[in-house]
Protein backbone atom coordinates (compact mmCIF):
# COMPACT_ATOMS: atom_id res chain seq x y z
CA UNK A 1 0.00 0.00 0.00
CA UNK A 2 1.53 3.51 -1.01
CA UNK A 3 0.47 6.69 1.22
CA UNK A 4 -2.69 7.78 -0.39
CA UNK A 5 -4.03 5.02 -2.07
CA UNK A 6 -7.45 3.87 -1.40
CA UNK A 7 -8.14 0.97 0.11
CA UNK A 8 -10.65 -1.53 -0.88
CA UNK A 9 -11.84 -3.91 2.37
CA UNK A 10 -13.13 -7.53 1.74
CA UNK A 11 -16.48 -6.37 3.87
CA UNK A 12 -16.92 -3.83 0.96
CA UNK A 13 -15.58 -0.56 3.00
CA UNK A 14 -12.88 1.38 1.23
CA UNK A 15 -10.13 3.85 3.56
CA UNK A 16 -8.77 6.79 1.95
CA UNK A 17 -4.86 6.91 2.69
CA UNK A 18 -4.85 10.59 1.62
CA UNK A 19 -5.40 12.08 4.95
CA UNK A 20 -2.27 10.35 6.71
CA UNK A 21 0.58 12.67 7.74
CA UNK A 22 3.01 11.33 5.70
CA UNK A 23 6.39 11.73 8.39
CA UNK A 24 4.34 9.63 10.22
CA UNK A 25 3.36 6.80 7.96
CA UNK A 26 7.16 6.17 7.19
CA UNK A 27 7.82 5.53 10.49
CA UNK A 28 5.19 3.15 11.19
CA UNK A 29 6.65 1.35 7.12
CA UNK A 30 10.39 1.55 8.56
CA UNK A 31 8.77 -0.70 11.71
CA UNK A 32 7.03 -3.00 9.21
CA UNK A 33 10.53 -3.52 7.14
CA UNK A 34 12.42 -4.04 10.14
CA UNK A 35 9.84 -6.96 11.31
CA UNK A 36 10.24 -8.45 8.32
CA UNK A 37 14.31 -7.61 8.07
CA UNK A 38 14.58 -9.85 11.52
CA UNK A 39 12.29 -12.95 10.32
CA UNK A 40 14.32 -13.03 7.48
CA UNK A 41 17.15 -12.97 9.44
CA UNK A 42 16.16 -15.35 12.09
CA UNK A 43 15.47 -17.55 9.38
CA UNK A 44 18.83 -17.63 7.81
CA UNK A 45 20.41 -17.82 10.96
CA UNK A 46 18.02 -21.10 11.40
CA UNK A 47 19.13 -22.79 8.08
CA UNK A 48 22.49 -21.85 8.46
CA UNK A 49 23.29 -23.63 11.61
CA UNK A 50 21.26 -26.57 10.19
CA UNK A 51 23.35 -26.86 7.47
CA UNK A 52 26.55 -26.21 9.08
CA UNK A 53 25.91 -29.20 11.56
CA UNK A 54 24.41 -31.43 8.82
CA UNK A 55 27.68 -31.36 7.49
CA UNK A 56 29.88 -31.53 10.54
CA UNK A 57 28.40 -34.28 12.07
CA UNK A 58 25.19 -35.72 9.34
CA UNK A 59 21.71 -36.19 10.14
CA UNK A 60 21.39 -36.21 13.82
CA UNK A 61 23.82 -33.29 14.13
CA UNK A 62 20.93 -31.49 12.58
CA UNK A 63 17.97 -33.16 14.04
CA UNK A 64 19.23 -31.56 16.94
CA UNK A 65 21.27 -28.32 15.73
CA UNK A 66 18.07 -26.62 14.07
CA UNK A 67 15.63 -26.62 16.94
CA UNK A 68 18.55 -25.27 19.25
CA UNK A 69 19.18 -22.36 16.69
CA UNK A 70 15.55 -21.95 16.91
CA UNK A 71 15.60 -21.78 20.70
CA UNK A 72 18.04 -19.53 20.36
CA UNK A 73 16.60 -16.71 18.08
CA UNK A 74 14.04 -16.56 19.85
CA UNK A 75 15.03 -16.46 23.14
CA UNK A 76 17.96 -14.69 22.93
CA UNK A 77 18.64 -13.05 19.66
CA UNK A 78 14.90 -11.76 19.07
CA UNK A 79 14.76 -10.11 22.69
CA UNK A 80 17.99 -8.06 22.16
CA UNK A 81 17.08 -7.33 18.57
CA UNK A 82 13.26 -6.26 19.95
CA UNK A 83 14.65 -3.82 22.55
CA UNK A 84 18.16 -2.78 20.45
CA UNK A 85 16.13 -2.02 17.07
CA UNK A 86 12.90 -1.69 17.63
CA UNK A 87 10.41 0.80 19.57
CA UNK A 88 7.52 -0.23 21.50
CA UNK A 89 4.02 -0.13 19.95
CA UNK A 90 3.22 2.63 22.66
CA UNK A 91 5.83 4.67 20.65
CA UNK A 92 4.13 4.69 17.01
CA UNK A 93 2.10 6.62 15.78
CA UNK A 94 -2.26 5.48 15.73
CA UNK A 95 -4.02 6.19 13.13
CA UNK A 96 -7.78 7.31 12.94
CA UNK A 97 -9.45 6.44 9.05
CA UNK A 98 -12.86 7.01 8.44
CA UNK A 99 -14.55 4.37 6.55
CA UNK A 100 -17.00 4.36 3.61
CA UNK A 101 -19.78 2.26 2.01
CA UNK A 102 -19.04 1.96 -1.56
């Protein structure tokens, strides 16, 4: 969706984009492209270490490598990541978009 653009809902409402400030709309995208910046990364990260310990020590070294990378992403990695990188929800901007019957 591009800032101003109007939006067509499945329930047959359509939202007007115009009337969003627009330094505010990039800040809430940025947020969006860093979510999907860190599943992207956490799913390298995943693959990688299954890989790397499917070929240092075969099938098992996997079977067991992958869901400790998991366990690790998101235990550790995703928490430091969360409060390094990205702001709380109280901290964006909220939007109010009036809604209408087309």
């Amino acid at each position: 969706m591009k800032l101003g653009q109007t939006v067509q809902c499945s329930c047959g409402r359509a939202y007007d984009t115009s009337t969003l400030p627009a330094g505010q709309f990039a800040q809430v995208r940025a947020h969006q492209a860093k979510g999907r910046l860190y599943v992207r990364l956490g799913f390298v990260f995943v693959v990688a270490v299954g890989v790397m310990t499917g070929l240092a020590w075969g099938f098992w070294g996997a079977a067991l490598g992958v869901p400790l990378a998991g366990l690790i992403w998101f235990r550790l990695v995703r928490r430091w990541f969360m409060r390094t990188f990205v702001p709380s929800p109280g901290e964006l901007p909220t939007f109010e978009l009036e809604a209408s019957n087309e």
